[in-house]
PDB file of N, CA and C in Angstrom:
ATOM      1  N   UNK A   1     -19.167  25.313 -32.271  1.00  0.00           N
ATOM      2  CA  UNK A   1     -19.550  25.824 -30.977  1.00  0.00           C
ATOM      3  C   UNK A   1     -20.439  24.820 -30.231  1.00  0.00           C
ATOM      4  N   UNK A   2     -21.250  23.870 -30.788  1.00  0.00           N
ATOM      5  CA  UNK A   2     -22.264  23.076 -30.191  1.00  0.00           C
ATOM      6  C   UNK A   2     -21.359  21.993 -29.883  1.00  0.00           C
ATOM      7  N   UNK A   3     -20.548  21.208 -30.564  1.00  0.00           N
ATOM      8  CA  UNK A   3     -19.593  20.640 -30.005  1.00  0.00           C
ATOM      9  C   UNK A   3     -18.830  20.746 -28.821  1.00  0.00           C
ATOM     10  N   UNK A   4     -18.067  21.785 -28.690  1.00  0.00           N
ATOM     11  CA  UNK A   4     -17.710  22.494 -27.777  1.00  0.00           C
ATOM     12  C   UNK A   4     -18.295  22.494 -26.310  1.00  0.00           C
ATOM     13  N   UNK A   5     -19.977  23.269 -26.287  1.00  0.00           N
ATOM     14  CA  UNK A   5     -20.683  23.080 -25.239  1.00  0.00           C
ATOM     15  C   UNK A   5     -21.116  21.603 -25.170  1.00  0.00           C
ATOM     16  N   UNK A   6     -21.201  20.936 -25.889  1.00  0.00           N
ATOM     17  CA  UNK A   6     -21.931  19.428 -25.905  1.00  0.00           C
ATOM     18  C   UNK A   6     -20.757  18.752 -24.834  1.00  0.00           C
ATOM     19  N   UNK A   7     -19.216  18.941 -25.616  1.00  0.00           N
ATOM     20  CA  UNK A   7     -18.329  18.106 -24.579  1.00  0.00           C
ATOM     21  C   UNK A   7     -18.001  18.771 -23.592  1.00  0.00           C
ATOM     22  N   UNK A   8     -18.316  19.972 -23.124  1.00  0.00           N
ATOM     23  CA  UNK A   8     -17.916  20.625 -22.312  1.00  0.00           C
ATOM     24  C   UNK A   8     -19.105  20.174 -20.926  1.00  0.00           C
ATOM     25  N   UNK A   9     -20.301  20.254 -21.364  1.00  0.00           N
ATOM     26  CA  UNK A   9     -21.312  19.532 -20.433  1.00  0.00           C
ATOM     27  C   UNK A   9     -21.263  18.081 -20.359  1.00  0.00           C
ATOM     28  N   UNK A  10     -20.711  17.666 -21.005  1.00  0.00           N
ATOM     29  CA  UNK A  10     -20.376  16.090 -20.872  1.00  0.00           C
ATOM     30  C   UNK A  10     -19.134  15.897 -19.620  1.00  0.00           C
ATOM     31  N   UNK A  11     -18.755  16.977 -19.867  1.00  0.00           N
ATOM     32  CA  UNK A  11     -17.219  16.640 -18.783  1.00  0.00           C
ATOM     33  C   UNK A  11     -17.621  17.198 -17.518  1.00  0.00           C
ATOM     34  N   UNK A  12     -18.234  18.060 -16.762  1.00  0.00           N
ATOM     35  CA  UNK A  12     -18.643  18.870 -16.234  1.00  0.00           C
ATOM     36  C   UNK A  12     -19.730  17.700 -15.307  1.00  0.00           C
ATOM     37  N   UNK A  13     -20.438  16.955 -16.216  1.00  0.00           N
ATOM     38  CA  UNK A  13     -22.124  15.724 -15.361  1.00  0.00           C
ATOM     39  C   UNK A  13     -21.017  14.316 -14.965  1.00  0.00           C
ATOM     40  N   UNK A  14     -19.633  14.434 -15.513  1.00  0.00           N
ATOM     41  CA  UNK A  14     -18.386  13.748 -15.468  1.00  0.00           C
ATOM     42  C   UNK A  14     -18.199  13.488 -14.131  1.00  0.00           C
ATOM     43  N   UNK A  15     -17.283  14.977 -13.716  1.00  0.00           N
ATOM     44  CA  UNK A  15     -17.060  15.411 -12.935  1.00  0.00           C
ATOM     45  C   UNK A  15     -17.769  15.806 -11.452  1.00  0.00           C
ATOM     46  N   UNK A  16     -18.840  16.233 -12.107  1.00  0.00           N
ATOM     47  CA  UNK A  16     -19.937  16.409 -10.817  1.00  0.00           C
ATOM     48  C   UNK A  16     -20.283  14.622 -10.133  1.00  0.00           C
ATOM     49  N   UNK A  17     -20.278  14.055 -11.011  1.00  0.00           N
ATOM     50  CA  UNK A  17     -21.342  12.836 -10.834  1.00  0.00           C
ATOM     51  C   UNK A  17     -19.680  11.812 -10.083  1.00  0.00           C
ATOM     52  N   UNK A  18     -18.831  12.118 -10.195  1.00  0.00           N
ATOM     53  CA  UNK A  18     -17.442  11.314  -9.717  1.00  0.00           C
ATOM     54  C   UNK A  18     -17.365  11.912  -8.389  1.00  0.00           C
ATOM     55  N   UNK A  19     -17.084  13.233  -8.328  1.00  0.00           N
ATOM     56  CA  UNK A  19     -16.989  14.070  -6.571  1.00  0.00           C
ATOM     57  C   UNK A  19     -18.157  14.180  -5.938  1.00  0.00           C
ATOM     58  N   UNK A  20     -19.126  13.787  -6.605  1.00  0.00           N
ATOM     59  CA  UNK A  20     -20.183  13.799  -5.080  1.00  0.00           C
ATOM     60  C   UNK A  20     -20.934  12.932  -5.277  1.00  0.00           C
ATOM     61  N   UNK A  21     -20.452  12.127  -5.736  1.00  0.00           N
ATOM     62  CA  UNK A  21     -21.330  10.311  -5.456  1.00  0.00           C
ATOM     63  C   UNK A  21     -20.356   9.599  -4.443  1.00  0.00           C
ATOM     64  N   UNK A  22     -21.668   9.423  -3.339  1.00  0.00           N
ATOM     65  CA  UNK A  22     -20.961   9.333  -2.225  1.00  0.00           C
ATOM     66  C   UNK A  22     -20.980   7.101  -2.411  1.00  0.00           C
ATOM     67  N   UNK A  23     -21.290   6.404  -2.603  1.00  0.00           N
ATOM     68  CA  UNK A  23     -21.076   5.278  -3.418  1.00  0.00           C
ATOM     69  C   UNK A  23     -19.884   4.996  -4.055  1.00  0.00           C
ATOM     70  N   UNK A  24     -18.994   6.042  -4.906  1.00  0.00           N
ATOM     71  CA  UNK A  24     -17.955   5.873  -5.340  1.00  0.00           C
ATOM     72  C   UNK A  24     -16.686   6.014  -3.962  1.00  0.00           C
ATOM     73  N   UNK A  25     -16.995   6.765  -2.819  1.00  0.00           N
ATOM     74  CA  UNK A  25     -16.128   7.095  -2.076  1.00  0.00           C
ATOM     75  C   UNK A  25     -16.428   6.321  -0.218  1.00  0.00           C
ATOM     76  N   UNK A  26     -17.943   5.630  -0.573  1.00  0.00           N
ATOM     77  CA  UNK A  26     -17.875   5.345   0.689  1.00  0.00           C
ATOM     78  C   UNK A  26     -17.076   4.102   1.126  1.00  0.00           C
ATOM     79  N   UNK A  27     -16.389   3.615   0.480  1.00  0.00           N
ATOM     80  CA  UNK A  27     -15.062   2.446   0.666  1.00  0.00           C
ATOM     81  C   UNK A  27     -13.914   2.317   1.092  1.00  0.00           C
ATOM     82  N   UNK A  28     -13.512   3.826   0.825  1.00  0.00           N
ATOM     83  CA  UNK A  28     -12.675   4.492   1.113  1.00  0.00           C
ATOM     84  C   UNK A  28     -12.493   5.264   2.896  1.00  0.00           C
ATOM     85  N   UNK A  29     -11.535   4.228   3.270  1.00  0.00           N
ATOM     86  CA  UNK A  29     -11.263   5.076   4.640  1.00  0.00           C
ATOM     87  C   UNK A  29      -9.644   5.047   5.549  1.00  0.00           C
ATOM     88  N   UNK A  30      -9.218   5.972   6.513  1.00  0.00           N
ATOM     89  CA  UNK A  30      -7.782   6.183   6.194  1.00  0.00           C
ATOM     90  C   UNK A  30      -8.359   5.511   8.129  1.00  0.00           C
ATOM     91  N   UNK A  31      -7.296   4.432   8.240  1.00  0.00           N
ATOM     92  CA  UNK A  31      -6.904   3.833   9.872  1.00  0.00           C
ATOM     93  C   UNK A  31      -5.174   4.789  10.175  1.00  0.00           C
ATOM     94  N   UNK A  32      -5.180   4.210  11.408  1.00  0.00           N
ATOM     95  CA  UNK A  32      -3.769   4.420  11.781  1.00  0.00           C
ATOM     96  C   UNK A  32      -3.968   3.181  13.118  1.00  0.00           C
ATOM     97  N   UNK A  33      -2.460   2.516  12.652  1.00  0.00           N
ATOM     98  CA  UNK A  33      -2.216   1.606  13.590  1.00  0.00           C
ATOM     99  C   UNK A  33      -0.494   1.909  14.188  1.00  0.00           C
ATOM    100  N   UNK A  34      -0.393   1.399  15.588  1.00  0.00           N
ATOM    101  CA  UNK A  34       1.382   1.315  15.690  1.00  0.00           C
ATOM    102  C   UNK A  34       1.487   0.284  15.190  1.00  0.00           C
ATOM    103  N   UNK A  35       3.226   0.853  14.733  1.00  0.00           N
ATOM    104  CA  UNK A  35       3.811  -0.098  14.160  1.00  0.00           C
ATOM    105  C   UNK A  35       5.283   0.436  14.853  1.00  0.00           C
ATOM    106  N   UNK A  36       6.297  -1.305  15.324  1.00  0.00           N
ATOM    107  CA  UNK A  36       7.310  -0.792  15.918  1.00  0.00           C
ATOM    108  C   UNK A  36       8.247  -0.914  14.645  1.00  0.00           C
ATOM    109  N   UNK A  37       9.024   0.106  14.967  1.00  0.00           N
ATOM    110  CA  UNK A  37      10.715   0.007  13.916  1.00  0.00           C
ATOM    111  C   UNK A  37      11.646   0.960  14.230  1.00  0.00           C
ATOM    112  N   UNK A  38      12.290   1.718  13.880  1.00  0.00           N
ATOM    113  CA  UNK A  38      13.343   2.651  14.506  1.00  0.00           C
ATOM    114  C   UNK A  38      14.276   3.760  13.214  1.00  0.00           C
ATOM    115  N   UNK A  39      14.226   3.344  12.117  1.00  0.00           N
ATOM    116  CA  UNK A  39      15.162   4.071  10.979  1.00  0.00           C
ATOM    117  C   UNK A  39      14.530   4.289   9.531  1.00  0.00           C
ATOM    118  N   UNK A  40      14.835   5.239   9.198  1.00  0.00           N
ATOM    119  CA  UNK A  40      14.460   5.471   7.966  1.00  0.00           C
ATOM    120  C   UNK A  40      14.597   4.353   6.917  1.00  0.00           C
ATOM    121  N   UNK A  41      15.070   3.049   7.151  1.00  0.00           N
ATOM    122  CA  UNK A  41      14.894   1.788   6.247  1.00  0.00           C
ATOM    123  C   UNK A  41      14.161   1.495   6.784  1.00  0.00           C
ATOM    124  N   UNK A  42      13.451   1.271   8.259  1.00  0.00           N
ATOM    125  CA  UNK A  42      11.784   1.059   8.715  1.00  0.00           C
ATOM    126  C   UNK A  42      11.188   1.291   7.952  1.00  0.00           C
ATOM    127  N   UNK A  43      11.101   2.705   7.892  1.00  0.00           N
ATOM    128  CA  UNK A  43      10.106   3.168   7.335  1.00  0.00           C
ATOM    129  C   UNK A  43      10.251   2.525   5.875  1.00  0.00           C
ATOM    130  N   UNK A  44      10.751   2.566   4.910  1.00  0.00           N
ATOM    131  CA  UNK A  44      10.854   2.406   3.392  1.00  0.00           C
ATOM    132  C   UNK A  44      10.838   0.690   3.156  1.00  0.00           C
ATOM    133  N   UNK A  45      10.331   0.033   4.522  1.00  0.00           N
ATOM    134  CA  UNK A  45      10.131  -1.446   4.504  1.00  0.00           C
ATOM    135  C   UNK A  45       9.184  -1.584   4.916  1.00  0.00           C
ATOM    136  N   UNK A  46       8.279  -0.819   6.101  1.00  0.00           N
ATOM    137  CA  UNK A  46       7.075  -1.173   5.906  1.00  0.00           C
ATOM    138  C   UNK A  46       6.133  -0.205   4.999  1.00  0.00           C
ATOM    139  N   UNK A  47       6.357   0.941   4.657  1.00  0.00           N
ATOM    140  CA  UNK A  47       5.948   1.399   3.196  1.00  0.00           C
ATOM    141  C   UNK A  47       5.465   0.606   2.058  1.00  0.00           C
ATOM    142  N   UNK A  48       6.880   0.125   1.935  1.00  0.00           N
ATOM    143  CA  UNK A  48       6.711  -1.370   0.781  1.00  0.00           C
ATOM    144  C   UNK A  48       6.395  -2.608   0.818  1.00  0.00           C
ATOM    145  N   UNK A  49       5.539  -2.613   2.092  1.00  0.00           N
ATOM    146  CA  UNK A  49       5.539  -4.031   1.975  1.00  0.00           C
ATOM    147  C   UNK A  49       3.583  -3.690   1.904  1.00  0.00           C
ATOM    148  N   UNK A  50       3.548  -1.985   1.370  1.00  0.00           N
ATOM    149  CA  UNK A  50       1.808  -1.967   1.323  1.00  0.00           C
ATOM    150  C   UNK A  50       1.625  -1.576  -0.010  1.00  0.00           C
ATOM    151  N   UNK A  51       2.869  -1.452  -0.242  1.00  0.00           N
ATOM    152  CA  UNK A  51       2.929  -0.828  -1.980  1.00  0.00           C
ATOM    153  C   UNK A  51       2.423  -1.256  -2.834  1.00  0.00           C
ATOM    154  N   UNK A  52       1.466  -1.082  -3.753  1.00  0.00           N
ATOM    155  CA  UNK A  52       1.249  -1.746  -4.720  1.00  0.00           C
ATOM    156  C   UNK A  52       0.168  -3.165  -4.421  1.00  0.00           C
ATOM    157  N   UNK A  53      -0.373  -2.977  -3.229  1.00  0.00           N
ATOM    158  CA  UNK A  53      -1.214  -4.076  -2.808  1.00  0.00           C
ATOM    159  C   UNK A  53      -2.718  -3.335  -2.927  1.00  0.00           C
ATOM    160  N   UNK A  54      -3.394  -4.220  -3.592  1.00  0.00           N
ATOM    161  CA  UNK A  54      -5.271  -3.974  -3.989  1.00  0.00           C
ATOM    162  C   UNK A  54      -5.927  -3.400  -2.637  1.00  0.00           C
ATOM    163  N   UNK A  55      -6.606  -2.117  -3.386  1.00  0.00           N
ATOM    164  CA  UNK A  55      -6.832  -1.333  -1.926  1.00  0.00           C
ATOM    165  C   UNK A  55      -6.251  -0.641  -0.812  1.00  0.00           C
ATOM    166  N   UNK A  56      -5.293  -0.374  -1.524  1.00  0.00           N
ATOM    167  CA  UNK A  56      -4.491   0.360  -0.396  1.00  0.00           C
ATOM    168  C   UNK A  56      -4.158   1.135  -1.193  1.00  0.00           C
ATOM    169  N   UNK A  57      -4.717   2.448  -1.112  1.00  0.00           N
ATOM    170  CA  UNK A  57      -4.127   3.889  -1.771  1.00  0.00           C
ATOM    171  C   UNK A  57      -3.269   5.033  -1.264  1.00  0.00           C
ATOM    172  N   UNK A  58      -2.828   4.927   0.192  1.00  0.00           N
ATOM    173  CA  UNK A  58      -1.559   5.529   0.323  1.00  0.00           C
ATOM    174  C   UNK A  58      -1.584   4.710   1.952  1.00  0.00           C
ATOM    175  N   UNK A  59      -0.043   4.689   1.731  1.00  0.00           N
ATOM    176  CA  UNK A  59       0.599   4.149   3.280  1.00  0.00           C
ATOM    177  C   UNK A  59       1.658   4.988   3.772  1.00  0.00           C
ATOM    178  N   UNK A  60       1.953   5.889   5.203  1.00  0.00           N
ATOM    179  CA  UNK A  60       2.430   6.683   5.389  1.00  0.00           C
ATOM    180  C   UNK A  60       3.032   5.598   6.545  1.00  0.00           C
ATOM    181  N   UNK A  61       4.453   5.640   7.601  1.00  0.00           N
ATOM    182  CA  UNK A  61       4.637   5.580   8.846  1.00  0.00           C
ATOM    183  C   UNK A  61       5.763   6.527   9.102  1.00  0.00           C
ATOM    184  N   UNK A  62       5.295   6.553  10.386  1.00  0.00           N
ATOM    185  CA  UNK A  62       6.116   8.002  10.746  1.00  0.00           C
ATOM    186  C   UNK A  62       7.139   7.349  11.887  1.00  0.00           C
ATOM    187  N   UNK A  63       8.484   7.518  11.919  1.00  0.00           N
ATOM    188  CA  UNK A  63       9.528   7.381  12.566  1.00  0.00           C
ATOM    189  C   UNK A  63       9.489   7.584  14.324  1.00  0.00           C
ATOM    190  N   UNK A  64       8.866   9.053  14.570  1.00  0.00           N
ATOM    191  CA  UNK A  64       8.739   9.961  15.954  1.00  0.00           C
ATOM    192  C   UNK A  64       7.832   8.961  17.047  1.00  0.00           C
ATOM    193  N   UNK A  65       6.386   8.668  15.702  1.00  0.00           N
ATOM    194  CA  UNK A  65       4.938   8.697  16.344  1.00  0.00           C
ATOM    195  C   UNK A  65       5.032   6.855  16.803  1.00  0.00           C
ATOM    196  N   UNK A  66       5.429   6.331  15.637  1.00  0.00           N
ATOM    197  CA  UNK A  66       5.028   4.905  14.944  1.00  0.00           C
ATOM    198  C   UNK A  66       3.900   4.869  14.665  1.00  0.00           C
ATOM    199  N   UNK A  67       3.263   5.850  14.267  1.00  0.00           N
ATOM    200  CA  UNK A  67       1.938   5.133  14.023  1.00  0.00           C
ATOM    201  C   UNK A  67       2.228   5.547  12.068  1.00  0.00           C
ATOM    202  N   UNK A  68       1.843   3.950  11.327  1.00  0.00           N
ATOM    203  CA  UNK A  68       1.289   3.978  10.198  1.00  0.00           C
ATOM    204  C   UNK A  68      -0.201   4.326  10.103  1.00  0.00           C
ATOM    205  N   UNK A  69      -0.354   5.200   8.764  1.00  0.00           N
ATOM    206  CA  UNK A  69      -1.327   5.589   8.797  1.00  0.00           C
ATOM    207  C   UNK A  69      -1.760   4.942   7.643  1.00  0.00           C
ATOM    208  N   UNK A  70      -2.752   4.549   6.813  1.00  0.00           N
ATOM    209  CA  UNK A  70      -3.524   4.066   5.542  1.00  0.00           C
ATOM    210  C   UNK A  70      -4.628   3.985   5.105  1.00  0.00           C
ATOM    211  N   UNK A  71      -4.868   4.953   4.091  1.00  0.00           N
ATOM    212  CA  UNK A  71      -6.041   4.884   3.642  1.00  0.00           C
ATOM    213  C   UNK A  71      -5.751   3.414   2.505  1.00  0.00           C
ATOM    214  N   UNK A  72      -7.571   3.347   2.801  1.00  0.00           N
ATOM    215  CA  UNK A  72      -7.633   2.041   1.801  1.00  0.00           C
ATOM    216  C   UNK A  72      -9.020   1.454   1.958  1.00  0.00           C
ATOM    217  N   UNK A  73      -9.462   0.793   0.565  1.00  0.00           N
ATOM    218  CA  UNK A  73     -10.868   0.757   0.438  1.00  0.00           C
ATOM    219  C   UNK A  73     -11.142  -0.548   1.291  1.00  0.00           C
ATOM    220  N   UNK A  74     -11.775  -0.675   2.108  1.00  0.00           N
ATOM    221  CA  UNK A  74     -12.279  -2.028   2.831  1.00  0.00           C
ATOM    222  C   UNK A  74     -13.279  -2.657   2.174  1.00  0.00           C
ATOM    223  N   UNK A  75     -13.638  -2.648   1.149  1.00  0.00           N
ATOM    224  CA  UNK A  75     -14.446  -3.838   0.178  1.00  0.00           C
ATOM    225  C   UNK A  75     -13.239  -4.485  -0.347  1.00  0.00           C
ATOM    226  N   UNK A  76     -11.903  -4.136   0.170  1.00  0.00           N
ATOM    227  CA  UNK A  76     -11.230  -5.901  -1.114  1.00  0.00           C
ATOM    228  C   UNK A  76      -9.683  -5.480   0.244  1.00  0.00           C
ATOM    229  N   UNK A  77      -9.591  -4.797   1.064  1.00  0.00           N
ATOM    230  CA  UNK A  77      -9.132  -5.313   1.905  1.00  0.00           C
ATOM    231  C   UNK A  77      -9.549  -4.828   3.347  1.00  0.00           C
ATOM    232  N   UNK A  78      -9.051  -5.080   4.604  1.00  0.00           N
ATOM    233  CA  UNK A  78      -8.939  -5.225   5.766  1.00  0.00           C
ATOM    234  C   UNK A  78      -7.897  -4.924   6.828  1.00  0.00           C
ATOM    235  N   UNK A  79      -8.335  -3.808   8.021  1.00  0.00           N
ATOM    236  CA  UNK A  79      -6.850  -3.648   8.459  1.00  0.00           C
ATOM    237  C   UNK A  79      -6.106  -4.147   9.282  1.00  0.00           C
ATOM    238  N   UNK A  80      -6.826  -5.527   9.399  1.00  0.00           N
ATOM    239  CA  UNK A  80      -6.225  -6.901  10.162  1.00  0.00           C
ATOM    240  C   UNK A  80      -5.439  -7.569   8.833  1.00  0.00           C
ATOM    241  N   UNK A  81      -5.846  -7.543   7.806  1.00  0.00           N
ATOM    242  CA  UNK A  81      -5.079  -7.829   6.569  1.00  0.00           C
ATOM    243  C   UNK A  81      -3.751  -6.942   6.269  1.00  0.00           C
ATOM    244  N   UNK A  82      -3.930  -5.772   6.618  1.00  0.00           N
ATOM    245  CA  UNK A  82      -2.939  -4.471   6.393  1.00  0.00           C
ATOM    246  C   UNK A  82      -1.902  -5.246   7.204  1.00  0.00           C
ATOM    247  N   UNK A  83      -2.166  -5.242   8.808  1.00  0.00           N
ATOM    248  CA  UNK A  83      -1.038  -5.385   9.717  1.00  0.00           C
ATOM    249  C   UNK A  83      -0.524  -6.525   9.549  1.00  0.00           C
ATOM    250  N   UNK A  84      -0.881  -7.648   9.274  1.00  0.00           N
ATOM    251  CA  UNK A  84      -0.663  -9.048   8.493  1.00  0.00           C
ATOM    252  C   UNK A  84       0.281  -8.615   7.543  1.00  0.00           C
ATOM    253  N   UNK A  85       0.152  -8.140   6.415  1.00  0.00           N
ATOM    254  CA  UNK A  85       1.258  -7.489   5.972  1.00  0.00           C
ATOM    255  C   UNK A  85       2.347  -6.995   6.637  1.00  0.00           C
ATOM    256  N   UNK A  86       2.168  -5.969   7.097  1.00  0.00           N
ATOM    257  CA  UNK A  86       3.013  -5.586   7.553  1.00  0.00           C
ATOM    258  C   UNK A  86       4.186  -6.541   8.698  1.00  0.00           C
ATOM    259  N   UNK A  87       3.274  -7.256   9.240  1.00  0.00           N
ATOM    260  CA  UNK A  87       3.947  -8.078   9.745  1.00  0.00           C
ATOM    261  C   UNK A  87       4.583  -9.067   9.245  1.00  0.00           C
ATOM    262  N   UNK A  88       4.491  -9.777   8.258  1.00  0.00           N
ATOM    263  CA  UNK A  88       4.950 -10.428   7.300  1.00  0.00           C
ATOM    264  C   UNK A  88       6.693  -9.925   6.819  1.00  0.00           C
ATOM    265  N   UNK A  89       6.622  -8.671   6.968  1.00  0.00           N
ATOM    266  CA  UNK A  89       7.667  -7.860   6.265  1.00  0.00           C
ATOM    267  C   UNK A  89       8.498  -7.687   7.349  1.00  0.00           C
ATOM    268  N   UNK A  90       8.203  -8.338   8.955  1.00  0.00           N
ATOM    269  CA  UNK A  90       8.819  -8.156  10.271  1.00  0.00           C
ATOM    270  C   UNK A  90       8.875  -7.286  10.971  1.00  0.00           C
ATOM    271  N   UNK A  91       7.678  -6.725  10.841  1.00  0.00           N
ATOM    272  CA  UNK A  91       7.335  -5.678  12.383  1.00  0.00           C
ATOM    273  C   UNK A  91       6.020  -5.646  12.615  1.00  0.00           C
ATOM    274  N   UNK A  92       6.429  -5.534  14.364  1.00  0.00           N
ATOM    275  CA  UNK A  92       5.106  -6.254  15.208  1.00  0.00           C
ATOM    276  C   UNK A  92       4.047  -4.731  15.046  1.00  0.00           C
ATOM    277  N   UNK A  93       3.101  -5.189  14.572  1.00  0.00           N
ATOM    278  CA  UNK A  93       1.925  -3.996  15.148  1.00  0.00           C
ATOM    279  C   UNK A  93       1.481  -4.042  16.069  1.00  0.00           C
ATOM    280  N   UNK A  94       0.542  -3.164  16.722  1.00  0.00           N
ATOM    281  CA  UNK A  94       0.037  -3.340  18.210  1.00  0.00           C
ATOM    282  C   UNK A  94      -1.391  -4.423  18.014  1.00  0.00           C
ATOM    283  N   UNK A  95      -1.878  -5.161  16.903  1.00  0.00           N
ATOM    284  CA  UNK A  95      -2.324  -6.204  16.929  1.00  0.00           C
ATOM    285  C   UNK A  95      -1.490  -7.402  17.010  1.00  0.00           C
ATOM    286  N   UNK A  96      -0.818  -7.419  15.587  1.00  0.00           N
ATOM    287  CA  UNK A  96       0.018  -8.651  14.581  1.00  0.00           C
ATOM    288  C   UNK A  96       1.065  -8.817  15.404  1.00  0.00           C
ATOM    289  N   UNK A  97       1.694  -9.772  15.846  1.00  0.00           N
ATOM    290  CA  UNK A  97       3.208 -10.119  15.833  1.00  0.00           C
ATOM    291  C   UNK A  97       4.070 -10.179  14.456  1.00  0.00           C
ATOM    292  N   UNK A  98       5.168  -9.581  14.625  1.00  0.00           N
ATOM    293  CA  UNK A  98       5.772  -9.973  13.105  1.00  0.00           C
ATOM    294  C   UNK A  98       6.529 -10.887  12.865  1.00  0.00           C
ATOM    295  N   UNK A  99       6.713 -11.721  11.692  1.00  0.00           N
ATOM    296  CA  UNK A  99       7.623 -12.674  11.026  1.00  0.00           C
ATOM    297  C   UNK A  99       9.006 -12.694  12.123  1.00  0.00           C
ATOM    298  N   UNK A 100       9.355 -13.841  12.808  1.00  0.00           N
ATOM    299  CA  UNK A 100      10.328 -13.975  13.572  1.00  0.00           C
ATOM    300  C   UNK A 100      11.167 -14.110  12.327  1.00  0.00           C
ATOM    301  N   UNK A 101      11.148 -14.508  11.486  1.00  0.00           N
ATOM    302  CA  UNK A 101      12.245 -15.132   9.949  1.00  0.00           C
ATOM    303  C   UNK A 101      12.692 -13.766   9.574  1.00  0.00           C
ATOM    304  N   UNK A 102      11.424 -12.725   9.586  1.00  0.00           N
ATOM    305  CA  UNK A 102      11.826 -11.621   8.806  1.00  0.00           C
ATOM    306  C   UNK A 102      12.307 -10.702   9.190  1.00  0.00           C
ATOM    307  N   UNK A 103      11.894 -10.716  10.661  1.00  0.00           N
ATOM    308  CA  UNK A 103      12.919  -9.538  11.567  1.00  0.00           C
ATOM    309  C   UNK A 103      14.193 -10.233  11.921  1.00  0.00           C
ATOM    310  N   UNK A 104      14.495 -11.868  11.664  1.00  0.00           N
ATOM    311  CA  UNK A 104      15.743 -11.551  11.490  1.00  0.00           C
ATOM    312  C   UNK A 104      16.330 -11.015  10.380  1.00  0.00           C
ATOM    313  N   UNK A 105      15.864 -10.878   9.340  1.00  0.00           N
ATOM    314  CA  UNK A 105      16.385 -10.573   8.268  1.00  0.00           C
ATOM    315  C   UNK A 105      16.918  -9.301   8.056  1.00  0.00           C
ATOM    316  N   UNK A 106      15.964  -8.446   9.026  1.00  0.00           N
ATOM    317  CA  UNK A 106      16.196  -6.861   8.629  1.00  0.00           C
ATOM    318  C   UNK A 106      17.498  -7.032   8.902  1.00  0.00           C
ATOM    319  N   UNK A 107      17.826  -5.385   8.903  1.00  0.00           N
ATOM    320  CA  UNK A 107      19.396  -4.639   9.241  1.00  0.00           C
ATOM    321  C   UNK A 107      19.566  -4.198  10.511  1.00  0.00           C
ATOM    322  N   UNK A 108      20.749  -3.964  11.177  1.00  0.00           N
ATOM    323  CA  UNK A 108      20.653  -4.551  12.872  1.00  0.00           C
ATOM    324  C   UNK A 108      20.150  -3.116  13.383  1.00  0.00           C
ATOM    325  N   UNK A 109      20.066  -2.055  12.701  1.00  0.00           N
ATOM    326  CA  UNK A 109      19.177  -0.547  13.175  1.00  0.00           C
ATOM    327  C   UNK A 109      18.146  -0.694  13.422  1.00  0.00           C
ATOM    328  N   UNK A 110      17.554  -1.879  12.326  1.00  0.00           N
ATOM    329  CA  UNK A 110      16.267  -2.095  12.658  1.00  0.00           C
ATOM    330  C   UNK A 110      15.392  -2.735  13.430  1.00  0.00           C
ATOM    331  N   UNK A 111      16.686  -3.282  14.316  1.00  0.00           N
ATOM    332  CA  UNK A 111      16.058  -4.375  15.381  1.00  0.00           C
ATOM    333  C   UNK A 111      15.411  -3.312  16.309  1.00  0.00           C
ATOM    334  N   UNK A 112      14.254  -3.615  16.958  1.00  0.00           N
ATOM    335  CA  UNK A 112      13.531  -3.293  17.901  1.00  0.00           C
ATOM    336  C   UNK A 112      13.217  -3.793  19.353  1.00  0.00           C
ATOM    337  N   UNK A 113      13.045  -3.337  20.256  1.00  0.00           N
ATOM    338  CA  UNK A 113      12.872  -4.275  21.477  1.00  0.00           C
ATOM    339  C   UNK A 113      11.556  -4.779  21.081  1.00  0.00           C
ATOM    340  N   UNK A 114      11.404  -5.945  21.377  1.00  0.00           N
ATOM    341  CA  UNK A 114      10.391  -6.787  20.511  1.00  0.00           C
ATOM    342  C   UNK A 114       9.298  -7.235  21.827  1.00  0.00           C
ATOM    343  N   UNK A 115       8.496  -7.683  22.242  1.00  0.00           N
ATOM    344  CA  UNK A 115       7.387  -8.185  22.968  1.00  0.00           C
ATOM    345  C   UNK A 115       7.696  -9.438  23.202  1.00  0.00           C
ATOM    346  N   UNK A 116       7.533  -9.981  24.735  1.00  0.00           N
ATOM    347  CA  UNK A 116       7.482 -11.363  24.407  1.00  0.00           C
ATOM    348  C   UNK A 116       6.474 -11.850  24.295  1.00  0.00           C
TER     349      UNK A 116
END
C-alpha cells in the first residue's frame, strides 16, 4: 500500500509540475501565415515540407482560407524560417517568394497565379 501511494504521489508532483510550469510551455506558440496553392496535393506539400522539422509541432493549411497555421517552439525555430521552408517546397507566402525550380516542379493543379 505505501508503494502504491509513494508512486502514485510521485506521478501526480509529475504531472502537476509538467501542466503548469509555465517555462516548459512558454516557447510554444501557434502563427498563421498565407500561403498560396490551390489542391489537396498543396496542401499535403506544404504540410510536408514542415514535417518532421525541429520545433514545429503541428502544421495545418487550409485549401478555402490559405492561411497555414503552426504551432512551434521559437527557441530553435522562426516563422521567417517556417515560410523559408515552405517556400523552398514552392509556394510563395505573403512574406517568402517561393523556389522558382520548385514550383516548376509541382503538378500543373498546383500552379498558382504567382506575383511578380
Amino acid at each position: 500500500m505505501k508503494k502504491l501511494s509513494l508512486t502514485l504521489a510521485l506521478a501526480l508532483a509529475a504531472i502537476f509540475t509538467f501542466a503548469f510550469s509555465p517555462a516548459l510551455h512558454a516557447a510554444s506558440k501557434t502563427e498563421s501565415v498565407k500561403v498560396w496553392g490551390n489542391c489537396g496535393m498543396c496542401k499535403k506539400t506544404i504540410e510536408k515540407a514542415l514535417k518532421g522539422v525541429d520545433g514545429i509541432q503541428t502544421a495545418a493549411w487550409d485549401k478555402k482560407s490559405k492561411m497555414l497555421e503552426v504551432t512551434f517552439d521559437d527557441s530553435k525555430i522562426s516563422m521567417k524560417q517556417i515560410e523559408e521552408k515552405v517556400g523552398a517546397a514552392g509556394y510563395d507566402t505573403q512574406n517568402v517568394k517561393g523556389s522558382d525550380a520548385a514550383y516548376g516542379k509541382l503538378a500543373e493543379c498546383c500552379h498558382y497565379d504567382r506575383k511578380k
